[in-house]
C-alpha atoms as a PDB file:
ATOM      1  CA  UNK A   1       5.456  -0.995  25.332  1.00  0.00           C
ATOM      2  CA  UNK A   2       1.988   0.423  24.191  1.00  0.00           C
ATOM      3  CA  UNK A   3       1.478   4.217  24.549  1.00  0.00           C
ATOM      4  CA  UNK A   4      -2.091   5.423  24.864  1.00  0.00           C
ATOM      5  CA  UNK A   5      -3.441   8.838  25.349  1.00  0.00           C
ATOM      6  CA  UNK A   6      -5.404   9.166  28.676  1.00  0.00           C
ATOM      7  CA  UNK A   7      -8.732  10.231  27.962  1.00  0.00           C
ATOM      8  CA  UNK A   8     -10.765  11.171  31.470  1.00  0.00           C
ATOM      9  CA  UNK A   9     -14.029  11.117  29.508  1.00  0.00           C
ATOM     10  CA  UNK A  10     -13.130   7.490  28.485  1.00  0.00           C
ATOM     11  CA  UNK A  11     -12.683   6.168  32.376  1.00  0.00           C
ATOM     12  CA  UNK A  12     -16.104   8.347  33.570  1.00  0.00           C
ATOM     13  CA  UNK A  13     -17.953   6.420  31.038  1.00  0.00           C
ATOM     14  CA  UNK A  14     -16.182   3.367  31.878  1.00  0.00           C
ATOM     15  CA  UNK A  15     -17.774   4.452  35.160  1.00  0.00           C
ATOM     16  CA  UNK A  16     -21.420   4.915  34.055  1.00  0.00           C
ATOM     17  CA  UNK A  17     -21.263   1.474  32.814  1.00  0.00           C
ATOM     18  CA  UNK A  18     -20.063  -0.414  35.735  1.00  0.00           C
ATOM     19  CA  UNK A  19     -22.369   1.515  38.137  1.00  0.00           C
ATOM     20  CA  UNK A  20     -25.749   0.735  35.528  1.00  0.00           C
ATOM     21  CA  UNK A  21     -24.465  -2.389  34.848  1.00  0.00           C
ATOM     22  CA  UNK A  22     -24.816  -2.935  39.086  1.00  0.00           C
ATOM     23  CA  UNK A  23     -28.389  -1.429  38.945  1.00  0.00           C
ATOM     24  CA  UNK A  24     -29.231  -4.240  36.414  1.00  0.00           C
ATOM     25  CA  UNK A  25     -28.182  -6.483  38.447  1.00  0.00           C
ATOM     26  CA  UNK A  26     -29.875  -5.555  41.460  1.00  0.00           C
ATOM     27  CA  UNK A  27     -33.159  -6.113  40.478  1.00  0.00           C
ATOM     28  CA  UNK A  28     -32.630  -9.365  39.301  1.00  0.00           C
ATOM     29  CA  UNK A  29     -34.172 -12.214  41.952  1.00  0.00           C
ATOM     30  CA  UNK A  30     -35.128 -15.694  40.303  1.00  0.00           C
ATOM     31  CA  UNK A  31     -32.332 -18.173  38.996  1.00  0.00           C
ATOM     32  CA  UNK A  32     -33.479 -18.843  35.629  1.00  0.00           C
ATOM     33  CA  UNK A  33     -32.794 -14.839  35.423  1.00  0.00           C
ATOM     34  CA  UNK A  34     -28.910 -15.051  36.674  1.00  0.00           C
ATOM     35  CA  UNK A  35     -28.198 -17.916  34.701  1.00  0.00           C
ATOM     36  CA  UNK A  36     -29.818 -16.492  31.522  1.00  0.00           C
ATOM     37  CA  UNK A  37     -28.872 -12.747  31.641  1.00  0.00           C
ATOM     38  CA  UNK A  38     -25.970 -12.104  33.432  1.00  0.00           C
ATOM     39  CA  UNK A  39     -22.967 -11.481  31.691  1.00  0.00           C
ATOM     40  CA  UNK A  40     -19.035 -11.491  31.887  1.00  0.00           C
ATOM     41  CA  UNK A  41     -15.954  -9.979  30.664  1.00  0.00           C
ATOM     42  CA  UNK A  42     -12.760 -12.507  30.231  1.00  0.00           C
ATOM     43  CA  UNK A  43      -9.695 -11.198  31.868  1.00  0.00           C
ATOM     44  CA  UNK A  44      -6.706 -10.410  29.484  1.00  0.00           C
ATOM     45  CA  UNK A  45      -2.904 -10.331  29.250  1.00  0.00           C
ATOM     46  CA  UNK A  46      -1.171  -8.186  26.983  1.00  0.00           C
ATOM     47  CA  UNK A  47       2.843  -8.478  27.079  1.00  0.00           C
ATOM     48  CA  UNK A  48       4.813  -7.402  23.977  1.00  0.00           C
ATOM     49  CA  UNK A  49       8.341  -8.384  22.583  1.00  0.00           C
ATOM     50  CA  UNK A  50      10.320  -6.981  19.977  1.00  0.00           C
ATOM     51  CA  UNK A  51       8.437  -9.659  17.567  1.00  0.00           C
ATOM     52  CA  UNK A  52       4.870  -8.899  18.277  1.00  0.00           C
ATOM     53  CA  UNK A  53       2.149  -8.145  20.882  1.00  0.00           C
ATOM     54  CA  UNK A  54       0.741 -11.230  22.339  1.00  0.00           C
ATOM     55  CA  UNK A  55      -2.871 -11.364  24.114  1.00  0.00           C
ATOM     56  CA  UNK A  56      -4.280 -13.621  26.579  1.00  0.00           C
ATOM     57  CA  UNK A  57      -8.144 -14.125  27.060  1.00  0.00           C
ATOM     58  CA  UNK A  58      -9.246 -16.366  29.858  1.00  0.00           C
ATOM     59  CA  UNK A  59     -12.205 -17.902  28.321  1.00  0.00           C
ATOM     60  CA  UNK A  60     -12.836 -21.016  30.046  1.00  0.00           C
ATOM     61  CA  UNK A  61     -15.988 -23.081  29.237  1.00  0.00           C
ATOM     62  CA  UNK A  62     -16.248 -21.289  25.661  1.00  0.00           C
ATOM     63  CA  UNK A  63     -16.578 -23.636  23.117  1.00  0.00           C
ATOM     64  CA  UNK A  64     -14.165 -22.344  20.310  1.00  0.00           C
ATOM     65  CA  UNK A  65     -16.552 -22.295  17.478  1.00  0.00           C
ATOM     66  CA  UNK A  66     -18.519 -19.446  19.611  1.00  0.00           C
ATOM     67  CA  UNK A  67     -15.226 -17.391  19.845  1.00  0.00           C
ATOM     68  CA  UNK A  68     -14.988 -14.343  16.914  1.00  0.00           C
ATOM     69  CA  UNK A  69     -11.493 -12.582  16.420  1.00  0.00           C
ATOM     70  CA  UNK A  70     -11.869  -9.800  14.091  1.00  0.00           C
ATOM     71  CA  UNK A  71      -9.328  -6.514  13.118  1.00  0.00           C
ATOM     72  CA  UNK A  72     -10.776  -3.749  11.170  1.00  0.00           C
ATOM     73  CA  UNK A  73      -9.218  -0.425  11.086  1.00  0.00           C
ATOM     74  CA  UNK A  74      -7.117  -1.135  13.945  1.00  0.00           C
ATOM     75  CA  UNK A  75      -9.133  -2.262  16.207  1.00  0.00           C
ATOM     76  CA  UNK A  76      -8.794  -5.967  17.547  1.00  0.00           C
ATOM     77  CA  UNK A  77     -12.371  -7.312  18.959  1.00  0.00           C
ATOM     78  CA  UNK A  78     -13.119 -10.485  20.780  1.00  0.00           C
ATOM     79  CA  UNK A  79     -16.703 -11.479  21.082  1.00  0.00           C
ATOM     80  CA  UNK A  80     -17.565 -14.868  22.387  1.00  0.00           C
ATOM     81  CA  UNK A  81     -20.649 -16.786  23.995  1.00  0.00           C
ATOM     82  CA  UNK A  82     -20.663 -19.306  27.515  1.00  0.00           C
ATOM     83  CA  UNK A  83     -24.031 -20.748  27.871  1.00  0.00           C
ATOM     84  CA  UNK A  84     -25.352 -22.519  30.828  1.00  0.00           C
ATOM     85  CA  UNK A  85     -25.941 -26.068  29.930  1.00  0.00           C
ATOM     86  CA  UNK A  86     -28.871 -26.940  32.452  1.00  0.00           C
ATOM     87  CA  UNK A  87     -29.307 -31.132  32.795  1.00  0.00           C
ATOM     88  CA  UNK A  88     -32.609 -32.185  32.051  1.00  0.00           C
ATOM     89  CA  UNK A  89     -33.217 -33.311  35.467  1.00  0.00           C
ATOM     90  CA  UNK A  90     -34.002 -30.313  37.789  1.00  0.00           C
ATOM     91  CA  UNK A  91     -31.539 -29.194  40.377  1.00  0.00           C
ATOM     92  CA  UNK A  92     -31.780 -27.371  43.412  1.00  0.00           C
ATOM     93  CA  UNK A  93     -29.136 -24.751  42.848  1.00  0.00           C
ATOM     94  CA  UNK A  94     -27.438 -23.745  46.447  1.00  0.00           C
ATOM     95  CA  UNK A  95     -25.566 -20.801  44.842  1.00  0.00           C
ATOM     96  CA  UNK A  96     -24.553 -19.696  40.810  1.00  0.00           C
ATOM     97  CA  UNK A  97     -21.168 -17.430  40.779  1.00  0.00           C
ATOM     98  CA  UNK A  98     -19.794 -18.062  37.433  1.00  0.00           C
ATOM     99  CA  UNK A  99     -21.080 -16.005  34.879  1.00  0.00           C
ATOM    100  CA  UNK A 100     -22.355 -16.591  31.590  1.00  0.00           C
ATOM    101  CA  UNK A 101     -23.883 -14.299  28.182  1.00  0.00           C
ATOM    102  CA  UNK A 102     -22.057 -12.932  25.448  1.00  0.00           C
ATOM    103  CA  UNK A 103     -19.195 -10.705  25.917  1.00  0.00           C
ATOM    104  CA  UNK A 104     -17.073  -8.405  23.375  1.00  0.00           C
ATOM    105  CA  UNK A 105     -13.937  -6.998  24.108  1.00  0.00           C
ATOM    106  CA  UNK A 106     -12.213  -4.854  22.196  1.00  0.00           C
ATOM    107  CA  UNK A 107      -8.502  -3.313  21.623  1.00  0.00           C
ATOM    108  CA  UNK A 108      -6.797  -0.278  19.990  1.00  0.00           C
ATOM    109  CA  UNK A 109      -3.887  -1.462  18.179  1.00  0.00           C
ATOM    110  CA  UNK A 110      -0.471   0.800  17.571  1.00  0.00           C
ATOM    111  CA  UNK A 111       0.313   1.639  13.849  1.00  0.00           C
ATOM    112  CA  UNK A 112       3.237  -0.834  14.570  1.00  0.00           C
ATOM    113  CA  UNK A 113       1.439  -3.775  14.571  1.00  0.00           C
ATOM    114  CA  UNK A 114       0.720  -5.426  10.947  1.00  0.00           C
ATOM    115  CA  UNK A 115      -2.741  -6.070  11.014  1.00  0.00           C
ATOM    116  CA  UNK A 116      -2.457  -8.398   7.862  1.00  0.00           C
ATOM    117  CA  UNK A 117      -0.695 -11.378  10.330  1.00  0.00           C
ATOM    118  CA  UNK A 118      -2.759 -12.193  13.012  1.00  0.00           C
ATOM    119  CA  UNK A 119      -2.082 -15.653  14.886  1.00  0.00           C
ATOM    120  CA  UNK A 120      -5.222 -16.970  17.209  1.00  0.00           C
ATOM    121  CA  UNK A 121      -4.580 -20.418  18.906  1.00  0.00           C
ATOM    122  CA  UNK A 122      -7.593 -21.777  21.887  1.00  0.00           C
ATOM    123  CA  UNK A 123      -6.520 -24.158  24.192  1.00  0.00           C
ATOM    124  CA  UNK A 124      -7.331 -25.296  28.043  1.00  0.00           C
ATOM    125  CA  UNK A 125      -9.836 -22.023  27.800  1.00  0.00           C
ATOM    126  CA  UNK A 126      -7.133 -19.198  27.042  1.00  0.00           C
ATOM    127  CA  UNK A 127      -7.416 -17.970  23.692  1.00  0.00           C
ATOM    128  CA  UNK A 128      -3.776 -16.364  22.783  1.00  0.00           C
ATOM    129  CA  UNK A 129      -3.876 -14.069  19.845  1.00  0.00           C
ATOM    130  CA  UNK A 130      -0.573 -13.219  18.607  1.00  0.00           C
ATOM    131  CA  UNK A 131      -0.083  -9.959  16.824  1.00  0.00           C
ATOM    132  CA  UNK A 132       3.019  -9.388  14.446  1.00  0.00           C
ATOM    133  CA  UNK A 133       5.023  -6.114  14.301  1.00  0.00           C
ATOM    134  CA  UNK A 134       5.544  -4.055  11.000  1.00  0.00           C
ATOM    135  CA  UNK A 135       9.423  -4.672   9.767  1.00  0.00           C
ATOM    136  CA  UNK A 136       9.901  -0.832  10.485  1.00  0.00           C
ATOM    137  CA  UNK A 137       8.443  -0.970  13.946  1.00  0.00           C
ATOM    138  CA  UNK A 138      11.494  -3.745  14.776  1.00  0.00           C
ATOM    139  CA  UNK A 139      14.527  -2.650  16.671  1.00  0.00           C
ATOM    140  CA  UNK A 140      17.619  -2.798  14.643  1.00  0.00           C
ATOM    141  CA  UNK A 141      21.115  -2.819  15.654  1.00  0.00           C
ATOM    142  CA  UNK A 142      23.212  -0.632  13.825  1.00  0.00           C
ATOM    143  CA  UNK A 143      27.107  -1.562  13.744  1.00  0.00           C
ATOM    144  CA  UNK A 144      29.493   2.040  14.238  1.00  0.00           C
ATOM    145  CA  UNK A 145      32.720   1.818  12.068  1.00  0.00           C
ATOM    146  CA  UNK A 146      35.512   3.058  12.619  1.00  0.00           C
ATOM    147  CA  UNK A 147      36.494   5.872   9.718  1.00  0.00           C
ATOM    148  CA  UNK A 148      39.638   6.274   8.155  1.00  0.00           C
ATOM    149  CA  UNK A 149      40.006  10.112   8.484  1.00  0.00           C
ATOM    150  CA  UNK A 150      41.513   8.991  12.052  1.00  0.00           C
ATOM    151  CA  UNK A 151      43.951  10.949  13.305  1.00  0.00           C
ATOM    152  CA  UNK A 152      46.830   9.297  15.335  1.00  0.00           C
ATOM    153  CA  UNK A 153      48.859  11.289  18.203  1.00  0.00           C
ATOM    154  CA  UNK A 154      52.216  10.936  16.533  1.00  0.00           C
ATOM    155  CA  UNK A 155      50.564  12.510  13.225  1.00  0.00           C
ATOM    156  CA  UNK A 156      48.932  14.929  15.157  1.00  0.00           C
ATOM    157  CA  UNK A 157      52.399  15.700  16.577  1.00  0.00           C
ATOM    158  CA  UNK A 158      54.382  16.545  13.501  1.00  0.00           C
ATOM    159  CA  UNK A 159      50.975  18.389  11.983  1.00  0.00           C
ATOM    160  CA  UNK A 160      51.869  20.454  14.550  1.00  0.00           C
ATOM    161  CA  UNK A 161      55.646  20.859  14.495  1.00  0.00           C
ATOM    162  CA  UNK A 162      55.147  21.748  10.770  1.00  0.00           C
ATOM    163  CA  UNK A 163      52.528  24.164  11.361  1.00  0.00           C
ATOM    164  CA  UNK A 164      55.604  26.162  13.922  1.00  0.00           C
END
Protein backbone atom coordinates (compact mmCIF):
# COMPACT_ATOMS: atom_id res chain seq x y z
CA UNK A 1 0.00 0.00 0.00
CA UNK A 2 1.14 3.56 -1.18
CA UNK A 3 1.27 6.30 1.51
CA UNK A 4 0.94 9.87 0.30
CA UNK A 5 0.85 13.05 2.20
CA UNK A 6 -2.50 14.94 1.71
CA UNK A 7 -1.82 18.19 0.40
CA UNK A 8 -5.26 20.52 0.36
CA UNK A 9 -3.49 22.97 -1.95
CA UNK A 10 -2.92 20.00 -4.36
CA UNK A 11 -6.93 19.00 -4.58
CA UNK A 12 -7.99 23.08 -4.82
CA UNK A 13 -5.83 23.25 -7.80
CA UNK A 14 -6.99 20.02 -8.97
CA UNK A 15 -10.17 22.08 -8.66
CA UNK A 16 -9.20 25.19 -10.68
CA UNK A 17 -8.42 22.90 -13.43
CA UNK A 18 -11.50 20.92 -13.77
CA UNK A 19 -13.74 24.03 -13.35
CA UNK A 20 -11.43 26.10 -16.39
CA UNK A 21 -11.11 23.15 -18.13
CA UNK A 22 -15.40 23.27 -18.19
CA UNK A 23 -15.24 27.00 -19.23
CA UNK A 24 -13.15 25.84 -22.27
CA UNK A 25 -15.41 23.72 -23.10
CA UNK A 26 -18.35 25.75 -23.00
CA UNK A 27 -17.62 27.96 -25.59
CA UNK A 28 -16.86 25.49 -27.95
CA UNK A 29 -19.95 25.08 -30.75
CA UNK A 30 -18.83 23.62 -34.27
CA UNK A 31 -17.73 19.84 -34.67
CA UNK A 32 -14.54 20.19 -36.35
CA UNK A 33 -13.77 22.10 -32.84
CA UNK A 34 -14.84 18.96 -30.46
CA UNK A 35 -13.23 16.56 -32.52
CA UNK A 36 -9.98 18.57 -32.84
CA UNK A 37 -9.55 20.13 -29.33
CA UNK A 38 -11.09 18.31 -26.80
CA UNK A 39 -9.13 16.25 -24.71
CA UNK A 40 -9.13 13.15 -22.29
CA UNK A 41 -7.56 11.60 -19.39
CA UNK A 42 -7.31 7.51 -19.46
CA UNK A 43 -8.60 5.97 -16.34
CA UNK A 44 -5.98 3.99 -14.22
CA UNK A 45 -5.55 1.03 -11.86
CA UNK A 46 -2.93 0.89 -9.43
CA UNK A 47 -2.86 -2.46 -7.19
CA UNK A 48 0.45 -3.48 -5.57
CA UNK A 49 1.88 -6.93 -4.36
CA UNK A 50 4.74 -7.74 -2.41
CA UNK A 51 6.68 -8.00 -5.97
CA UNK A 52 5.90 -4.69 -7.47
CA UNK A 53 3.28 -1.97 -8.20
CA UNK A 54 1.36 -2.69 -11.26
CA UNK A 55 -0.60 0.15 -13.34
CA UNK A 56 -3.41 -0.02 -15.62
CA UNK A 57 -4.15 2.74 -18.32
CA UNK A 58 -7.28 2.36 -20.36
CA UNK A 59 -6.11 3.68 -23.58
CA UNK A 60 -8.27 2.34 -26.15
CA UNK A 61 -7.90 3.53 -29.80
CA UNK A 62 -4.13 4.68 -29.05
CA UNK A 63 -1.95 3.39 -31.43
CA UNK A 64 1.13 2.16 -29.33
CA UNK A 65 3.81 3.95 -31.14
CA UNK A 66 1.99 7.34 -29.84
CA UNK A 67 2.20 6.01 -26.19
CA UNK A 68 5.52 7.57 -24.07
CA UNK A 69 6.42 5.88 -20.62
CA UNK A 70 9.07 7.78 -19.00
CA UNK A 71 10.61 7.75 -15.02
CA UNK A 72 12.83 10.50 -14.02
CA UNK A 73 13.44 11.31 -10.49
CA UNK A 74 10.62 9.34 -9.37
CA UNK A 75 8.13 10.34 -11.17
CA UNK A 76 6.32 7.85 -13.67
CA UNK A 77 4.56 9.91 -16.71
CA UNK A 78 2.30 8.63 -19.39
CA UNK A 79 1.69 10.86 -22.32
CA UNK A 80 -0.10 9.52 -25.31
CA UNK A 81 -2.10 10.84 -28.47
CA UNK A 82 -5.93 9.45 -29.96
CA UNK A 83 -6.64 11.24 -33.10
CA UNK A 84 -9.87 11.32 -34.88
CA UNK A 85 -9.49 9.57 -38.13
CA UNK A 86 -12.25 11.46 -40.26
CA UNK A 87 -13.17 9.24 -43.74
CA UNK A 88 -12.74 11.17 -46.69
CA UNK A 89 -16.30 11.10 -47.47
CA UNK A 90 -18.24 13.66 -45.30
CA UNK A 91 -20.53 12.52 -42.57
CA UNK A 92 -23.30 13.95 -40.88
CA UNK A 93 -22.26 13.45 -37.30
CA UNK A 94 -25.60 12.88 -34.99
CA UNK A 95 -23.52 13.15 -31.77
CA UNK A 96 -19.33 12.85 -30.84
CA UNK A 97 -18.83 11.57 -27.00
CA UNK A 98 -15.53 9.96 -27.11
CA UNK A 99 -12.79 12.12 -26.64
CA UNK A 100 -9.68 12.63 -28.33
CA UNK A 101 -6.08 15.09 -27.95
CA UNK A 102 -3.10 14.38 -26.14
CA UNK A 103 -3.12 13.51 -22.59
CA UNK A 104 -0.19 13.13 -19.84
CA UNK A 105 -0.57 11.56 -16.73
CA UNK A 106 1.70 11.43 -14.26
CA UNK A 107 2.66 9.43 -10.87
CA UNK A 108 4.77 9.87 -7.68
CA UNK A 109 6.55 6.77 -7.07
CA UNK A 110 7.62 5.44 -3.29
CA UNK A 111 11.46 5.18 -2.67
CA UNK A 112 10.56 1.39 -2.70
CA UNK A 113 10.08 1.00 -6.09
CA UNK A 114 13.41 0.40 -8.31
CA UNK A 115 13.08 2.74 -10.93
CA UNK A 116 15.90 0.95 -12.99
CA UNK A 117 13.15 -2.16 -13.90
CA UNK A 118 10.28 -0.92 -15.43
CA UNK A 119 8.00 -3.50 -17.45
CA UNK A 120 5.36 -1.73 -20.09
CA UNK A 121 3.26 -4.28 -22.14
CA UNK A 122 -0.03 -2.61 -24.64
CA UNK A 123 -2.57 -4.82 -25.52
CA UNK A 124 -6.58 -4.71 -26.38
CA UNK A 125 -6.03 -0.74 -25.40
CA UNK A 126 -4.76 -1.17 -21.65
CA UNK A 127 -1.30 -0.33 -21.32
CA UNK A 128 0.00 -2.26 -17.97
CA UNK A 129 3.21 -0.90 -16.64
CA UNK A 130 4.72 -3.03 -14.13
CA UNK A 131 6.94 -1.50 -11.53
CA UNK A 132 9.53 -3.69 -9.51
CA UNK A 133 10.21 -3.27 -5.75
CA UNK A 134 13.78 -2.56 -4.28
CA UNK A 135 15.11 -6.05 -2.55
CA UNK A 136 14.94 -4.04 0.83
CA UNK A 137 11.42 -2.83 0.30
CA UNK A 138 10.38 -6.90 0.12
CA UNK A 139 8.81 -8.54 3.09
CA UNK A 140 10.95 -11.15 4.59
CA UNK A 141 10.12 -13.88 6.86
CA UNK A 142 12.33 -14.27 9.60
CA UNK A 143 12.48 -17.92 11.25
CA UNK A 144 12.60 -17.57 15.58
CA UNK A 145 14.88 -20.34 17.09
CA UNK A 146 14.64 -21.76 19.84
CA UNK A 147 17.94 -20.93 22.24
CA UNK A 148 19.70 -23.23 24.27
CA UNK A 149 19.90 -21.15 27.52
CA UNK A 150 16.30 -22.87 28.06
CA UNK A 151 15.44 -23.54 31.25
CA UNK A 152 13.36 -26.74 32.01
CA UNK A 153 10.89 -26.99 35.19
CA UNK A 154 12.66 -29.93 36.75
CA UNK A 155 16.06 -27.80 36.51
CA UNK A 156 14.39 -24.95 37.65
CA UNK A 157 13.26 -27.15 40.57
CA UNK A 158 16.52 -28.32 42.03
CA UNK A 159 18.10 -24.57 41.17
CA UNK A 160 15.88 -23.90 43.67
CA UNK A 161 16.18 -26.63 46.29
CA UNK A 162 19.96 -25.85 46.17
CA UNK A 163 19.57 -22.28 46.53
CA UNK A 164 17.45 -23.37 50.32
Amino acid sequence: MVITRWDPFRELSSLQNRVNSLFQDYGRSTQEELTTSGSFVPAVDVYEDEHKVTLKLEVPGVKQEDLDVQVENQTLTVRGQRTFEKEEKEENFQRIERRYGSFSRSFTLPPTISTESVKADYENGVLKIELAKREEAKPKQIKVGVGSGKKTLDGAKSEAKSAA
